[in-house]
C-alpha atoms as a PDB file:
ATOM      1  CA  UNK A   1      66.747  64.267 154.892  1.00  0.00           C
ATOM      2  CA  UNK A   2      68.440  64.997 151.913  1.00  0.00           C
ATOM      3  CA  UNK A   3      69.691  68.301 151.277  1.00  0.00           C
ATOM      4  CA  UNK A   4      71.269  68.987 147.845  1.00  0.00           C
ATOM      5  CA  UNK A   5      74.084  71.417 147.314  1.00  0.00           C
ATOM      6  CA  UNK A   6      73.658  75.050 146.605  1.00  0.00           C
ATOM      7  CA  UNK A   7      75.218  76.711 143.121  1.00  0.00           C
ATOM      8  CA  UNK A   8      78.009  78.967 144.380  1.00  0.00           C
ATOM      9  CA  UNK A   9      78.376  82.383 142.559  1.00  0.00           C
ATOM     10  CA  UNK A  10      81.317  82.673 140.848  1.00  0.00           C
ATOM     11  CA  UNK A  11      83.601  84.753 142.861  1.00  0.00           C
ATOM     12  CA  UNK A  12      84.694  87.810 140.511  1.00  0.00           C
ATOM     13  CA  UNK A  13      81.977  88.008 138.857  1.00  0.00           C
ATOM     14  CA  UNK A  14      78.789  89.775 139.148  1.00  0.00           C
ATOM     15  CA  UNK A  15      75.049  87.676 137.823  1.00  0.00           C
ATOM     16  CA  UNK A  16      74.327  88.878 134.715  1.00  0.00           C
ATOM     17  CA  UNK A  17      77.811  89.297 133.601  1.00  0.00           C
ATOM     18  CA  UNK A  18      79.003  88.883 130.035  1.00  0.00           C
ATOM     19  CA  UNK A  19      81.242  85.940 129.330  1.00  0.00           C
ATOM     20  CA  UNK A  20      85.446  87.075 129.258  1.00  0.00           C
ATOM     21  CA  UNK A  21      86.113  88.289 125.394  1.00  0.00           C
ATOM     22  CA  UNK A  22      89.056  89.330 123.534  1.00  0.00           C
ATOM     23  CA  UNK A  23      90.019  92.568 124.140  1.00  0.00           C
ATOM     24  CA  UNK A  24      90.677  95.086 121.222  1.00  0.00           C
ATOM     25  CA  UNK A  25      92.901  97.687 121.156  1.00  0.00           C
ATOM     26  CA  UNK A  26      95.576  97.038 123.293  1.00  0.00           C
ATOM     27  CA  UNK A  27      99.509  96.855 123.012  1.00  0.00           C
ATOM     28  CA  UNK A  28     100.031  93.898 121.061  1.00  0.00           C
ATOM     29  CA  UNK A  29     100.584  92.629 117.726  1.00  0.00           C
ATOM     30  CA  UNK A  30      98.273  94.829 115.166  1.00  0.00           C
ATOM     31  CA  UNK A  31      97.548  95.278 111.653  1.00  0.00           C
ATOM     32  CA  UNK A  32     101.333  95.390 109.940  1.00  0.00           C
ATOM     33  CA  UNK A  33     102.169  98.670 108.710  1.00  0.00           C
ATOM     34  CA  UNK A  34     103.752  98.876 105.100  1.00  0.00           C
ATOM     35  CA  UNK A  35     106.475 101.047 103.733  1.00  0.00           C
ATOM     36  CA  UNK A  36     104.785 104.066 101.605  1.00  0.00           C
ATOM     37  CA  UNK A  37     108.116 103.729  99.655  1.00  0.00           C
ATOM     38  CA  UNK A  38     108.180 100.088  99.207  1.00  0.00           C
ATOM     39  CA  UNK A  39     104.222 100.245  98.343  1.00  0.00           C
ATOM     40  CA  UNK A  40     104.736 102.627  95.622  1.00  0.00           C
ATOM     41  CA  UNK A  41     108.095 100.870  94.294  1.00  0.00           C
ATOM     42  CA  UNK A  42     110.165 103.982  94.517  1.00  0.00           C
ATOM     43  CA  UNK A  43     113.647 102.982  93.183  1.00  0.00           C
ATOM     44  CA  UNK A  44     115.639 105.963  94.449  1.00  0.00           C
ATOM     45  CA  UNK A  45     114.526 108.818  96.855  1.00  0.00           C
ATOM     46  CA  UNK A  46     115.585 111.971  95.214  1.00  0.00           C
ATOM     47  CA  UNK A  47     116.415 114.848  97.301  1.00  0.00           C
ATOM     48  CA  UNK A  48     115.259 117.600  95.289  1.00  0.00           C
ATOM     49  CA  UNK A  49     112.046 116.344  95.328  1.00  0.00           C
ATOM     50  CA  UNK A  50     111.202 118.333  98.372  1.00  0.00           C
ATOM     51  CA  UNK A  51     107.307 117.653  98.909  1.00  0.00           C
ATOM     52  CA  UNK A  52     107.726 114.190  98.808  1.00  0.00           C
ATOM     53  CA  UNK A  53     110.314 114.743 101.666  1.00  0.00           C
ATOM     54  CA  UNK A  54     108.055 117.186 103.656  1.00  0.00           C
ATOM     55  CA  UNK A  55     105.617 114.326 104.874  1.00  0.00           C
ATOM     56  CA  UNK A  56     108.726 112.725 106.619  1.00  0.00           C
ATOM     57  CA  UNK A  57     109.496 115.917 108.935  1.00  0.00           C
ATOM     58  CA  UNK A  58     107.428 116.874 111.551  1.00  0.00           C
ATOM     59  CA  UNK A  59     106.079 120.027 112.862  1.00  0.00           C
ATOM     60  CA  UNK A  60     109.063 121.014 114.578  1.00  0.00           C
ATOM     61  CA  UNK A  61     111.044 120.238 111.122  1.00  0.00           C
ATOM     62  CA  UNK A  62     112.648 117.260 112.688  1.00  0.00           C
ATOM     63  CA  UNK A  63     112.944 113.626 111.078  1.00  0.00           C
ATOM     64  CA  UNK A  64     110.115 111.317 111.726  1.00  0.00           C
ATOM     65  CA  UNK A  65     110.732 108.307 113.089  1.00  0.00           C
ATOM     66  CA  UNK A  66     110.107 104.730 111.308  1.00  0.00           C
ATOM     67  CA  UNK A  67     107.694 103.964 113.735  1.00  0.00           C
ATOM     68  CA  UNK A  68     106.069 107.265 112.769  1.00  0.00           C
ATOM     69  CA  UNK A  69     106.406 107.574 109.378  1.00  0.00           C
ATOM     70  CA  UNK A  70     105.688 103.507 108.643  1.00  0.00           C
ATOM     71  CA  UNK A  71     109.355 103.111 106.883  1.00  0.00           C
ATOM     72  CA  UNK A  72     110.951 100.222 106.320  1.00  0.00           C
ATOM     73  CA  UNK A  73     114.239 100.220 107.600  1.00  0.00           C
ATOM     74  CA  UNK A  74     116.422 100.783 104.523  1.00  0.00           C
ATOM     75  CA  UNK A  75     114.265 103.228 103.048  1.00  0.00           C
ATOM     76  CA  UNK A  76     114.190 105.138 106.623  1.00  0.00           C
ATOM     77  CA  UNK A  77     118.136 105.456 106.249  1.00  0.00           C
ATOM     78  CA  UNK A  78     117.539 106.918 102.475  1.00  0.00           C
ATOM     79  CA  UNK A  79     115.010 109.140 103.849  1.00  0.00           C
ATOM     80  CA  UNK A  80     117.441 110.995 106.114  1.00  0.00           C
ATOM     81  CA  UNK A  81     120.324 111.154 103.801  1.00  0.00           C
ATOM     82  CA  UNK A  82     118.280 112.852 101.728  1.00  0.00           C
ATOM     83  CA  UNK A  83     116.712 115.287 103.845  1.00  0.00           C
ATOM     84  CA  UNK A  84     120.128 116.169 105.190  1.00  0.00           C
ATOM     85  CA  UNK A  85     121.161 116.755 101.660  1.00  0.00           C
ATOM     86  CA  UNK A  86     118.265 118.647 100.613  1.00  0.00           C
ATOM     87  CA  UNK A  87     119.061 120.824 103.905  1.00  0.00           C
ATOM     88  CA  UNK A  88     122.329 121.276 103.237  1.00  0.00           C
ATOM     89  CA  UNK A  89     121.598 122.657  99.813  1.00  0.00           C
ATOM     90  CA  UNK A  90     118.542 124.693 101.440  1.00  0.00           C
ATOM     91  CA  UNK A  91     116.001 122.760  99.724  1.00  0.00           C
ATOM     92  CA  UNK A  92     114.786 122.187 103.578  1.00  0.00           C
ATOM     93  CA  UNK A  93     115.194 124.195 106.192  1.00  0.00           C
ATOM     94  CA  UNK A  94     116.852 122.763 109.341  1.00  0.00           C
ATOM     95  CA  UNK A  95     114.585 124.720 111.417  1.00  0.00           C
ATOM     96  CA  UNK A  96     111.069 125.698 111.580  1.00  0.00           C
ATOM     97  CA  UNK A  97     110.375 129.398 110.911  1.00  0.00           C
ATOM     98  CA  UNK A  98     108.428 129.740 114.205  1.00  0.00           C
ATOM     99  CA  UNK A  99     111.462 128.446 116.474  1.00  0.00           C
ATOM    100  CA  UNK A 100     113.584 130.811 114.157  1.00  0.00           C
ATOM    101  CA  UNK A 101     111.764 133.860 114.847  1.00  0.00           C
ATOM    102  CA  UNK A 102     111.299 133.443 118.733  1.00  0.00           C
ATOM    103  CA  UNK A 103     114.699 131.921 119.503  1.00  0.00           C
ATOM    104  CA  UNK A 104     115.776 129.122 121.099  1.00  0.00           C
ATOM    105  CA  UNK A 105     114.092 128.829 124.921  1.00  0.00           C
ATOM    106  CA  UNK A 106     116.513 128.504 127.699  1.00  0.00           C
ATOM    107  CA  UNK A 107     116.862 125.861 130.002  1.00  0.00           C
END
């Protein structure tokens, strides 16, 4: 009597399973970003130029981050001295004219 061995399932896995693939999408290395500034070979960023500088605040008419706005890190430090100058001239406002009009919430 000779009795041959039985296939054992795989344990984790159901029959009819597909094979393990990559996955997509996840926290890892992705498709690098480049610098808008760097891309368009911007020699100086010029404060009065104010709707250039608009795309780098958000909603609530605070700088964007470089992760954000896809800066490199030089032109990330340009980018906020010249928003603060363009603010300090009023060229910006520091504040959104929402938040201005209801007030500050407190805590």
């Amino acid at each position: 009597m000779t009795t041959e061995p039985e296939e054992q399932p795989q344990l984790g896995t159901p029959e009819g399973a597909r094979e393990a693939r990559p996955r997509r999408g996840g926290r890892g290395p992705g498709r690098r970003r480049v610098c808008p500034i760097c891309a368009d070979r911007m020699r100086v960023i010029d404060y009065k130029d104010v709707s250039f500088l608009r795309r780098f605040i958000s909603e609530r008419g605070r700088i964007d981050t470089r992760r954000k706005a896809s800066t490199c890190a030089r032109h990330q430090r340009a980018l906020a001295r010249a928003i603060k100058r363009a603010r300090h001239i009023a060229l910006l406002p520091y504040t959104v004219d929402h938040i201005r009009k209801m007030g500050v919430p407190s805590r």
